[in-house]
PDB file of N, CA and C in Angstrom:
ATOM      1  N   UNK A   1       5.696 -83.155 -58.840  1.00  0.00           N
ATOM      2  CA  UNK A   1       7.121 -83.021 -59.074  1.00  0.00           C
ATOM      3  C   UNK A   1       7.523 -81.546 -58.988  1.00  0.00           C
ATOM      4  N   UNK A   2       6.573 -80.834 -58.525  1.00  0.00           N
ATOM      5  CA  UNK A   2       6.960 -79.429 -58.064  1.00  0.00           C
ATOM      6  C   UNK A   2       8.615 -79.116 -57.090  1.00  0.00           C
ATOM      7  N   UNK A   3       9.303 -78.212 -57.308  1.00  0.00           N
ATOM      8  CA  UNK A   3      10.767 -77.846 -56.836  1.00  0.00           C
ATOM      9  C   UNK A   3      10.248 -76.676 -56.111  1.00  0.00           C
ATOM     10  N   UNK A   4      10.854 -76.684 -54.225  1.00  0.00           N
ATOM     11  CA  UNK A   4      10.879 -75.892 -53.246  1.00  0.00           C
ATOM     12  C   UNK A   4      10.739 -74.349 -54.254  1.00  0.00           C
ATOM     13  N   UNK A   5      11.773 -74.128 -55.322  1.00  0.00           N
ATOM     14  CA  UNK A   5      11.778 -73.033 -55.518  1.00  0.00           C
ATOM     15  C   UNK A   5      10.585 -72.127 -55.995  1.00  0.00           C
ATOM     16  N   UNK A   6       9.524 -73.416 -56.630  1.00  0.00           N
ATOM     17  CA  UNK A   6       8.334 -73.059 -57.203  1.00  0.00           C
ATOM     18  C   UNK A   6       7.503 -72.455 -56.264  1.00  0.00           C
ATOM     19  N   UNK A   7       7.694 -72.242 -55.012  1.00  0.00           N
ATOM     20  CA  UNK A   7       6.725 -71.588 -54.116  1.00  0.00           C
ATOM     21  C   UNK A   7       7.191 -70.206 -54.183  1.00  0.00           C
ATOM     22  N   UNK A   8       8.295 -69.771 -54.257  1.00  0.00           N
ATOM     23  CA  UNK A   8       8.523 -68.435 -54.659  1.00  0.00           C
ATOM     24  C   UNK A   8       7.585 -67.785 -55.402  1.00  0.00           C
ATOM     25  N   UNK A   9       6.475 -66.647 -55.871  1.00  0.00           N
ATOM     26  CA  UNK A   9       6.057 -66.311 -56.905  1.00  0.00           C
ATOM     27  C   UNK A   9       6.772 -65.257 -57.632  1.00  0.00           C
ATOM     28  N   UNK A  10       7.939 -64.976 -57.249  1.00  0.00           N
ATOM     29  CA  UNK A  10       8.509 -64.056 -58.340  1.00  0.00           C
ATOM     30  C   UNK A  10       8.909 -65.440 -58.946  1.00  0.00           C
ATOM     31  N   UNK A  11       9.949 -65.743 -58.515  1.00  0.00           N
ATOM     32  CA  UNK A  11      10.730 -67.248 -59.413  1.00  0.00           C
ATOM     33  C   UNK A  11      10.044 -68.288 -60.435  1.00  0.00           C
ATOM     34  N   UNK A  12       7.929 -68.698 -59.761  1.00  0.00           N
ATOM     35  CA  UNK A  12       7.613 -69.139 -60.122  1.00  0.00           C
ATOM     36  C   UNK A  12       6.949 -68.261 -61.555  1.00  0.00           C
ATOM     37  N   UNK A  13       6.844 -67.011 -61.216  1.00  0.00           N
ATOM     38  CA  UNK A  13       6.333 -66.208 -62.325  1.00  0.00           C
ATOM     39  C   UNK A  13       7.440 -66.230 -63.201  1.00  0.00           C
ATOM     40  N   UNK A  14       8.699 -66.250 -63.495  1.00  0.00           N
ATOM     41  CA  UNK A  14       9.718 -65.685 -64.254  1.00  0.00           C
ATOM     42  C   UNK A  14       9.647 -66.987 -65.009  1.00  0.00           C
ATOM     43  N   UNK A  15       9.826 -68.477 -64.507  1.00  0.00           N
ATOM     44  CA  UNK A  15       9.915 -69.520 -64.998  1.00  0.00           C
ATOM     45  C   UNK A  15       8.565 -70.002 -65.686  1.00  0.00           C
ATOM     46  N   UNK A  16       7.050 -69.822 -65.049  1.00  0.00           N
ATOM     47  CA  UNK A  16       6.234 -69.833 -66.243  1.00  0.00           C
ATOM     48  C   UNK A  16       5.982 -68.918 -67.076  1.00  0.00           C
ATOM     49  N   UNK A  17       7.174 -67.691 -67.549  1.00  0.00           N
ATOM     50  CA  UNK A  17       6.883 -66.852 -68.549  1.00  0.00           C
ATOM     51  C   UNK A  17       7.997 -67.333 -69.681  1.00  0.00           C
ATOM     52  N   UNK A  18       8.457 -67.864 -69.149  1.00  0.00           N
ATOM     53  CA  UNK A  18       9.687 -68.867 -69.864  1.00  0.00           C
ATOM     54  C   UNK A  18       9.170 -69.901 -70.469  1.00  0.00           C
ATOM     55  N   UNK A  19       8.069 -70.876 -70.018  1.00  0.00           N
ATOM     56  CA  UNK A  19       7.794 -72.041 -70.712  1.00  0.00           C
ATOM     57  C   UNK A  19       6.541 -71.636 -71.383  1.00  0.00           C
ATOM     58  N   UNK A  20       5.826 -70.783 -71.312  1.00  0.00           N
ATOM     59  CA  UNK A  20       4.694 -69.897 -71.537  1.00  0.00           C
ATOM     60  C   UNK A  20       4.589 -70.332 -73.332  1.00  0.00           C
ATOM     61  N   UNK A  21       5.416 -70.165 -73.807  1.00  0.00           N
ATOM     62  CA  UNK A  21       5.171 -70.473 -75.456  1.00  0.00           C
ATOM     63  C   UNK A  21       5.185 -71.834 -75.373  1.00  0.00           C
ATOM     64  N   UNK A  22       5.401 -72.817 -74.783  1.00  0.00           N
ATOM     65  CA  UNK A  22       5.173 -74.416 -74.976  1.00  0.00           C
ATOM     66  C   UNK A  22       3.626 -74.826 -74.177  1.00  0.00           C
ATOM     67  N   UNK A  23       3.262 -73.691 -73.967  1.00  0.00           N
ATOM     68  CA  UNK A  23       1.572 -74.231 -73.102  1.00  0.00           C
ATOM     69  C   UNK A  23       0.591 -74.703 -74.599  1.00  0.00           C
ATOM     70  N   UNK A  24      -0.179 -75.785 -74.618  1.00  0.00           N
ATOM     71  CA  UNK A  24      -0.632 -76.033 -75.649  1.00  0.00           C
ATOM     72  C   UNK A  24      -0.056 -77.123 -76.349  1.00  0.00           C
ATOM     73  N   UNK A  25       1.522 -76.950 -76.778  1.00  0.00           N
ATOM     74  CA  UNK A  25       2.341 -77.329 -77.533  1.00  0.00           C
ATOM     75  C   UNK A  25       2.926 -78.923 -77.139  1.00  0.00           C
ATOM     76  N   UNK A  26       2.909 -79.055 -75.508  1.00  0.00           N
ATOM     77  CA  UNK A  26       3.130 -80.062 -75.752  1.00  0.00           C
ATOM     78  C   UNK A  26       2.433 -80.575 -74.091  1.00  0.00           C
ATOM     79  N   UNK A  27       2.895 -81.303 -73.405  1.00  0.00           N
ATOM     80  CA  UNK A  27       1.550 -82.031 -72.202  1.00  0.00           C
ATOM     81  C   UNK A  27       2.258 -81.164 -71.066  1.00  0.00           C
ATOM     82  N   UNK A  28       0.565 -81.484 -69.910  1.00  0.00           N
ATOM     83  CA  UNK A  28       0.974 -80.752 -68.436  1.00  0.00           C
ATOM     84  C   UNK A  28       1.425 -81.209 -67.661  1.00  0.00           C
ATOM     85  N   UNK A  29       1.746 -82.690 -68.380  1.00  0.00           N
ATOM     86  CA  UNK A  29       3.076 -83.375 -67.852  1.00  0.00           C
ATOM     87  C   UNK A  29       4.489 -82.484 -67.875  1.00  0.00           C
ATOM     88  N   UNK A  30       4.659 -82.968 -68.821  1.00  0.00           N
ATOM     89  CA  UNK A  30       6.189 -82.497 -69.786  1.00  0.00           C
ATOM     90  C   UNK A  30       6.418 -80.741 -69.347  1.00  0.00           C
ATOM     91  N   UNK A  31       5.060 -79.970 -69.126  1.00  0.00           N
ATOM     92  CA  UNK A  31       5.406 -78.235 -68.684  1.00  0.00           C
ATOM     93  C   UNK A  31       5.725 -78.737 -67.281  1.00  0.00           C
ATOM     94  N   UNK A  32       5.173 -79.442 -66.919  1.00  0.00           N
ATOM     95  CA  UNK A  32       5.922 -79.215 -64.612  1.00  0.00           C
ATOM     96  C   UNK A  32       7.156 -80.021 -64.767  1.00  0.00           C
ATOM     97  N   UNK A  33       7.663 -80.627 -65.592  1.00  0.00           N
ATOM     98  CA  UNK A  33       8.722 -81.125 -65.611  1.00  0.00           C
ATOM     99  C   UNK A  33       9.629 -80.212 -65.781  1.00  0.00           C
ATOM    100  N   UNK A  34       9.606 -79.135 -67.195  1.00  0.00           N
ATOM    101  CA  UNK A  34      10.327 -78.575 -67.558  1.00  0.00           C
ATOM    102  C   UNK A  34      10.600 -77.722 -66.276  1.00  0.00           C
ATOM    103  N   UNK A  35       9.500 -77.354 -65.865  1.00  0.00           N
ATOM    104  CA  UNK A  35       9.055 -76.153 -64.529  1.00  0.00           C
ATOM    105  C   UNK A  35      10.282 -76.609 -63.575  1.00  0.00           C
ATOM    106  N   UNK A  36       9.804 -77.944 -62.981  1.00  0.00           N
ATOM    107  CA  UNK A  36      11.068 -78.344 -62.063  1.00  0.00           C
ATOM    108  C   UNK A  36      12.233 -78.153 -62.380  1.00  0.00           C
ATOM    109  N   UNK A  37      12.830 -78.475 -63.525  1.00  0.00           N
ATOM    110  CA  UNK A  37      13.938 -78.676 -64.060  1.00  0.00           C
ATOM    111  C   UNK A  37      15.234 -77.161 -63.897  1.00  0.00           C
ATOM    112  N   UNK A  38      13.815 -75.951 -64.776  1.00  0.00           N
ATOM    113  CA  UNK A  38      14.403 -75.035 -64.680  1.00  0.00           C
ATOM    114  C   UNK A  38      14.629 -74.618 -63.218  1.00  0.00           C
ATOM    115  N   UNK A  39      13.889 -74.640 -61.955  1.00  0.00           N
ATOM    116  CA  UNK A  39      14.178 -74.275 -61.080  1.00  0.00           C
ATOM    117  C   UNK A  39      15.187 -74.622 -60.592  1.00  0.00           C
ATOM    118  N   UNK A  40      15.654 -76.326 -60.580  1.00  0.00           N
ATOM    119  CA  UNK A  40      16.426 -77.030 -60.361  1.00  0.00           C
ATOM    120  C   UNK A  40      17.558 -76.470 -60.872  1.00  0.00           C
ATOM    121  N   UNK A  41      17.823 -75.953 -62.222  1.00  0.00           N
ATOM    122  CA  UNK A  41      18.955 -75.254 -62.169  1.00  0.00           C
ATOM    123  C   UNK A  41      19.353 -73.992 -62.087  1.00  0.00           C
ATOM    124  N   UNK A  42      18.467 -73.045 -61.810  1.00  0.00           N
ATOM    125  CA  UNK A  42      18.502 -71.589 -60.691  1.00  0.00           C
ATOM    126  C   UNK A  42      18.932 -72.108 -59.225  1.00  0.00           C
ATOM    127  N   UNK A  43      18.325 -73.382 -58.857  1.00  0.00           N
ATOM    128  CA  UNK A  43      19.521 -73.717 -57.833  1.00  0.00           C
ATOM    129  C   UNK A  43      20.883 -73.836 -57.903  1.00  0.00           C
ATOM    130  N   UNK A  44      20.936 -75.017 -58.776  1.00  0.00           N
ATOM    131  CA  UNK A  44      22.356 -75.870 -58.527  1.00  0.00           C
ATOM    132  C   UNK A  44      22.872 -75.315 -59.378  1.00  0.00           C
ATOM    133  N   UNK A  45      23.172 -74.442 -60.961  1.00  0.00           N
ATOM    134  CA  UNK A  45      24.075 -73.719 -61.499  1.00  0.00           C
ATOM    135  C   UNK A  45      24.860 -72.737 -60.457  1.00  0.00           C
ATOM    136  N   UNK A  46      26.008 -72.215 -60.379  1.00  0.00           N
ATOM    137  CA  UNK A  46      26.224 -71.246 -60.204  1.00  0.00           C
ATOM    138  C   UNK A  46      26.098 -69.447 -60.837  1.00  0.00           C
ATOM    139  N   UNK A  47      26.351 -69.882 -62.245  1.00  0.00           N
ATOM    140  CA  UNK A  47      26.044 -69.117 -62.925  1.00  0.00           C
ATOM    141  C   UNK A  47      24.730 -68.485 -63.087  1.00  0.00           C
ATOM    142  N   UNK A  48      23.305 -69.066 -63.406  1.00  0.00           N
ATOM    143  CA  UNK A  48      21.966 -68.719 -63.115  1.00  0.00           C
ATOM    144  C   UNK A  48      21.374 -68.536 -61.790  1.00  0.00           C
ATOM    145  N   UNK A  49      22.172 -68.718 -60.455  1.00  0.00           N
ATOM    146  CA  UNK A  49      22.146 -68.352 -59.440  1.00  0.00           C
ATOM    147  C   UNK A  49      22.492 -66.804 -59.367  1.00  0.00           C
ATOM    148  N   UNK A  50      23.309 -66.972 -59.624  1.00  0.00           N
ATOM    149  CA  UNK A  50      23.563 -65.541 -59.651  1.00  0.00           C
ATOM    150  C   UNK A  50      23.023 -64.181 -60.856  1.00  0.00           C
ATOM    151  N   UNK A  51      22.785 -64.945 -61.685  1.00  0.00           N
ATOM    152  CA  UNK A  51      21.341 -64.156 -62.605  1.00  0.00           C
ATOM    153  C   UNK A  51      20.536 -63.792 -61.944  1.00  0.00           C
ATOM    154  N   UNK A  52      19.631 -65.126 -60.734  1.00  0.00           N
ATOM    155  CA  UNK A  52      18.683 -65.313 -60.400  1.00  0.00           C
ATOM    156  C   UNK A  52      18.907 -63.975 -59.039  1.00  0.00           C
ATOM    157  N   UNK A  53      19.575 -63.754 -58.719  1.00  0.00           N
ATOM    158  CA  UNK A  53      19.884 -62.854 -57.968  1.00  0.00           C
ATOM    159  C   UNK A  53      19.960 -61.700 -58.222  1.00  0.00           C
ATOM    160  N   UNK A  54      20.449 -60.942 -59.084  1.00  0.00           N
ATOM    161  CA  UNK A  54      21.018 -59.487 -59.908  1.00  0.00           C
ATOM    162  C   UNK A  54      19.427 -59.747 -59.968  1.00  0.00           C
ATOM    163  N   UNK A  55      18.349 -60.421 -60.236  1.00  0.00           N
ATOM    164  CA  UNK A  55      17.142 -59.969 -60.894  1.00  0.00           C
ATOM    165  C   UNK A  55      15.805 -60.381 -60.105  1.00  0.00           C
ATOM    166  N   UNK A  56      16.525 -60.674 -58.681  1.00  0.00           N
ATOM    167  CA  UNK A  56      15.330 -60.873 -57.624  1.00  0.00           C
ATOM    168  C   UNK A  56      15.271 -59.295 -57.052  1.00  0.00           C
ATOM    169  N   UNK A  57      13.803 -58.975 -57.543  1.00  0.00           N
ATOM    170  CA  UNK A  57      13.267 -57.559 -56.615  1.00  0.00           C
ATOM    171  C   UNK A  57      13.763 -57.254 -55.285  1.00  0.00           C
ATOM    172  N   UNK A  58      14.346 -56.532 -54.795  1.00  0.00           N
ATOM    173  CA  UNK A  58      14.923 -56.091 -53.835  1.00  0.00           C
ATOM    174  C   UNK A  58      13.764 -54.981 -52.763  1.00  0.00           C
ATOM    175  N   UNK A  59      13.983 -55.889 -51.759  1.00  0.00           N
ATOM    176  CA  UNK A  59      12.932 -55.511 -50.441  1.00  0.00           C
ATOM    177  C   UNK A  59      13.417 -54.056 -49.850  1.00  0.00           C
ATOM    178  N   UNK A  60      12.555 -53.075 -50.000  1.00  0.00           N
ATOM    179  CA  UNK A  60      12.984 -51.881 -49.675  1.00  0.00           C
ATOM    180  C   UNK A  60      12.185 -51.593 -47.799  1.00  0.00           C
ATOM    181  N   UNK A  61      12.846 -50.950 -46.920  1.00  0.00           N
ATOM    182  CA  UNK A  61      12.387 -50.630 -45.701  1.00  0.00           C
ATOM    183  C   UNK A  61      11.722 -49.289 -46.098  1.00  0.00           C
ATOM    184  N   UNK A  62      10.894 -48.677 -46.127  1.00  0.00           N
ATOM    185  CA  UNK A  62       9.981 -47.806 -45.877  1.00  0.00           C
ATOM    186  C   UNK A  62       9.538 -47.405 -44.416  1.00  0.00           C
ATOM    187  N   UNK A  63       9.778 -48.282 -43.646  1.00  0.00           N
ATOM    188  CA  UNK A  63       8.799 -47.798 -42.336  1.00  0.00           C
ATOM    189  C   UNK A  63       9.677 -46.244 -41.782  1.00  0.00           C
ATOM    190  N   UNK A  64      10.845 -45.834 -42.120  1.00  0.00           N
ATOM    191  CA  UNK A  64      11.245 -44.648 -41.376  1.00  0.00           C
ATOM    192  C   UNK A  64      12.288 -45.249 -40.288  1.00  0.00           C
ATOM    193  N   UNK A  65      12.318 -46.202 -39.819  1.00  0.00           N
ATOM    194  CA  UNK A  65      13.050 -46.479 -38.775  1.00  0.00           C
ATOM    195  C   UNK A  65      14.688 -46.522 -38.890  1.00  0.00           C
ATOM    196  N   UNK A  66      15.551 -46.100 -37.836  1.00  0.00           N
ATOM    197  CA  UNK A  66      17.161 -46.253 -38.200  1.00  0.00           C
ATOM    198  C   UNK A  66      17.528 -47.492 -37.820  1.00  0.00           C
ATOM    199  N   UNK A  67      18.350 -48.083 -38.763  1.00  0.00           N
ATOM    200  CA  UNK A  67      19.568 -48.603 -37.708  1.00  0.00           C
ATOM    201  C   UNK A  67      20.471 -47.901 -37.186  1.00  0.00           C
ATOM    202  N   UNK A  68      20.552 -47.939 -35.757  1.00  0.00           N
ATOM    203  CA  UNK A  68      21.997 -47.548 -35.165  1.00  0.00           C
ATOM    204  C   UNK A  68      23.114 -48.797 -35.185  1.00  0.00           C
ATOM    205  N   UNK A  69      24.095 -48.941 -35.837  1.00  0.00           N
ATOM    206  CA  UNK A  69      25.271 -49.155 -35.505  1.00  0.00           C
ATOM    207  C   UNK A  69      25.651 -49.518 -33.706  1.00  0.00           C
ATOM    208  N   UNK A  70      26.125 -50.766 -33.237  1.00  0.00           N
ATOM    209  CA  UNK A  70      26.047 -50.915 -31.913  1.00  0.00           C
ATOM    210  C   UNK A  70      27.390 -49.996 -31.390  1.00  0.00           C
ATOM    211  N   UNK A  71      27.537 -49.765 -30.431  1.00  0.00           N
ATOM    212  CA  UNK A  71      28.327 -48.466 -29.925  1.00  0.00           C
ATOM    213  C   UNK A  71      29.503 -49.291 -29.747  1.00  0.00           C
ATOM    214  N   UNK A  72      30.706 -48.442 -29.597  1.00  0.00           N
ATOM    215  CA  UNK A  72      32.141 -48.923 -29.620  1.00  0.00           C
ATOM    216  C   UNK A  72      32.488 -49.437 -28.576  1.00  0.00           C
ATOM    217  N   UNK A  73      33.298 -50.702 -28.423  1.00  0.00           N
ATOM    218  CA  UNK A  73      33.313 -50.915 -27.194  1.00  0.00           C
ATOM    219  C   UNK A  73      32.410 -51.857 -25.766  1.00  0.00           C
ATOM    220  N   UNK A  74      31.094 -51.740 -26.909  1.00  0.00           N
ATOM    221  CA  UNK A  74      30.200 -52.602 -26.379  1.00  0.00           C
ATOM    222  C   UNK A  74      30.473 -53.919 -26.800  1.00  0.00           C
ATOM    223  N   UNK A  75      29.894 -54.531 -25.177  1.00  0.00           N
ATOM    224  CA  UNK A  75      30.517 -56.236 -25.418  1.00  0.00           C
ATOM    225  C   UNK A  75      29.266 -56.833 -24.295  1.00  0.00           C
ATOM    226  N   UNK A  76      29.268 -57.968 -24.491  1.00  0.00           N
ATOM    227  CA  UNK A  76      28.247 -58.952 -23.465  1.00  0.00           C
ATOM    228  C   UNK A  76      28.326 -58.494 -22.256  1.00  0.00           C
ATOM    229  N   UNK A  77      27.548 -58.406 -21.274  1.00  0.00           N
ATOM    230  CA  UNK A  77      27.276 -58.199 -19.434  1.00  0.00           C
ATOM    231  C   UNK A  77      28.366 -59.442 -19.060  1.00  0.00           C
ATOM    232  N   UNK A  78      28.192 -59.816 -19.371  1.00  0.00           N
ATOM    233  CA  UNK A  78      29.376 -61.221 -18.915  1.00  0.00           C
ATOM    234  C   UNK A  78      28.435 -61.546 -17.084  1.00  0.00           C
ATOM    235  N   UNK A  79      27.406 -61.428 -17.819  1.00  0.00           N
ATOM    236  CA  UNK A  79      27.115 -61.878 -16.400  1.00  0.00           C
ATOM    237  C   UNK A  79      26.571 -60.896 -15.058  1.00  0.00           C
ATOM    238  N   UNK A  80      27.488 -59.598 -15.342  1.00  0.00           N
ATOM    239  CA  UNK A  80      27.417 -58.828 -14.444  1.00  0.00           C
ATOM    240  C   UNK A  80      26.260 -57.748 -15.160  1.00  0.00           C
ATOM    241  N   UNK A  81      25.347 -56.884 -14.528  1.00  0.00           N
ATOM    242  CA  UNK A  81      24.415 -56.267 -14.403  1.00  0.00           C
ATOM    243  C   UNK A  81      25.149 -54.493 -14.255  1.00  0.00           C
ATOM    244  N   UNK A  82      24.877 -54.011 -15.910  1.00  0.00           N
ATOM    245  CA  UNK A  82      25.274 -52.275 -16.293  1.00  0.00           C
ATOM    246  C   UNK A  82      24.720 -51.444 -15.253  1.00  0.00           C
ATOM    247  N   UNK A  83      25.157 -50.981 -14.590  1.00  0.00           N
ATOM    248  CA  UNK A  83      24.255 -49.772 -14.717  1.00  0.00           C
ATOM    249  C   UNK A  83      23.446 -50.185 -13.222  1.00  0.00           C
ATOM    250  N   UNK A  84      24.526 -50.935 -12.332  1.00  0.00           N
ATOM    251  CA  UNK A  84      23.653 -51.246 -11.491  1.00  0.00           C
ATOM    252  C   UNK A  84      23.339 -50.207 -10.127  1.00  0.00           C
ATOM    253  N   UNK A  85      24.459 -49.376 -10.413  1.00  0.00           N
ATOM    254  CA  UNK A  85      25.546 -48.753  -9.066  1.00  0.00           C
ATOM    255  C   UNK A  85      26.412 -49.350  -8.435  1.00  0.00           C
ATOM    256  N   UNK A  86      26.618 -50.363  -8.061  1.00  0.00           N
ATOM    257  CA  UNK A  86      27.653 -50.932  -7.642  1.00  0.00           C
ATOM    258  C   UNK A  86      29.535 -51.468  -8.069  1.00  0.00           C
ATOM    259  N   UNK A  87      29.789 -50.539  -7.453  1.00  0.00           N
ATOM    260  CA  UNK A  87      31.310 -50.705  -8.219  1.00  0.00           C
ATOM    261  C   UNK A  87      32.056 -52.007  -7.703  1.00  0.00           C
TER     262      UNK A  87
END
């Protein structure tokens, strides 16, 4: 009864640190239930969606590389070939 979201391991880490005091306490039934449940509503709330967001680690680029911005004015070949010489 595992939820898509449980493959995440940040998501799945945040949510078993959450049920983490009921390990023991009650079956390993009843913890993947809860497990699903909570994921289930980091989906479908709006509100914990957007928790779930403000507090998902944010992927930083390191490699050095730019984006350039595409140049002004630029638009599809439409077919026709830049830069061919032919006017």
């Amino acid at each position: 009864m595992d939820h898509p979201l449980l493959d995440d391991s940040f998501i799945a880490a945040q949510i078993d640190q959450a049920v983490e005091p009921l390990v023991g306490k009650v079956s390993d039934e009843d913890l993947a239930w809860l497990r699903a449940r909570l994921a289930a509503l980091l989906e479908d709330d709006p509100a914990a969606a957007k928790v779930l967001i403000g507090a998902y680690p944010r992927q930083v680029d390191e490699s050095g590389a730019r984006v350039k911005p595409p140049l002004r004015g630029a638009t599809e070949m439409d077919g026709e070939q830049r830069g061919s010489g032919s006017a």
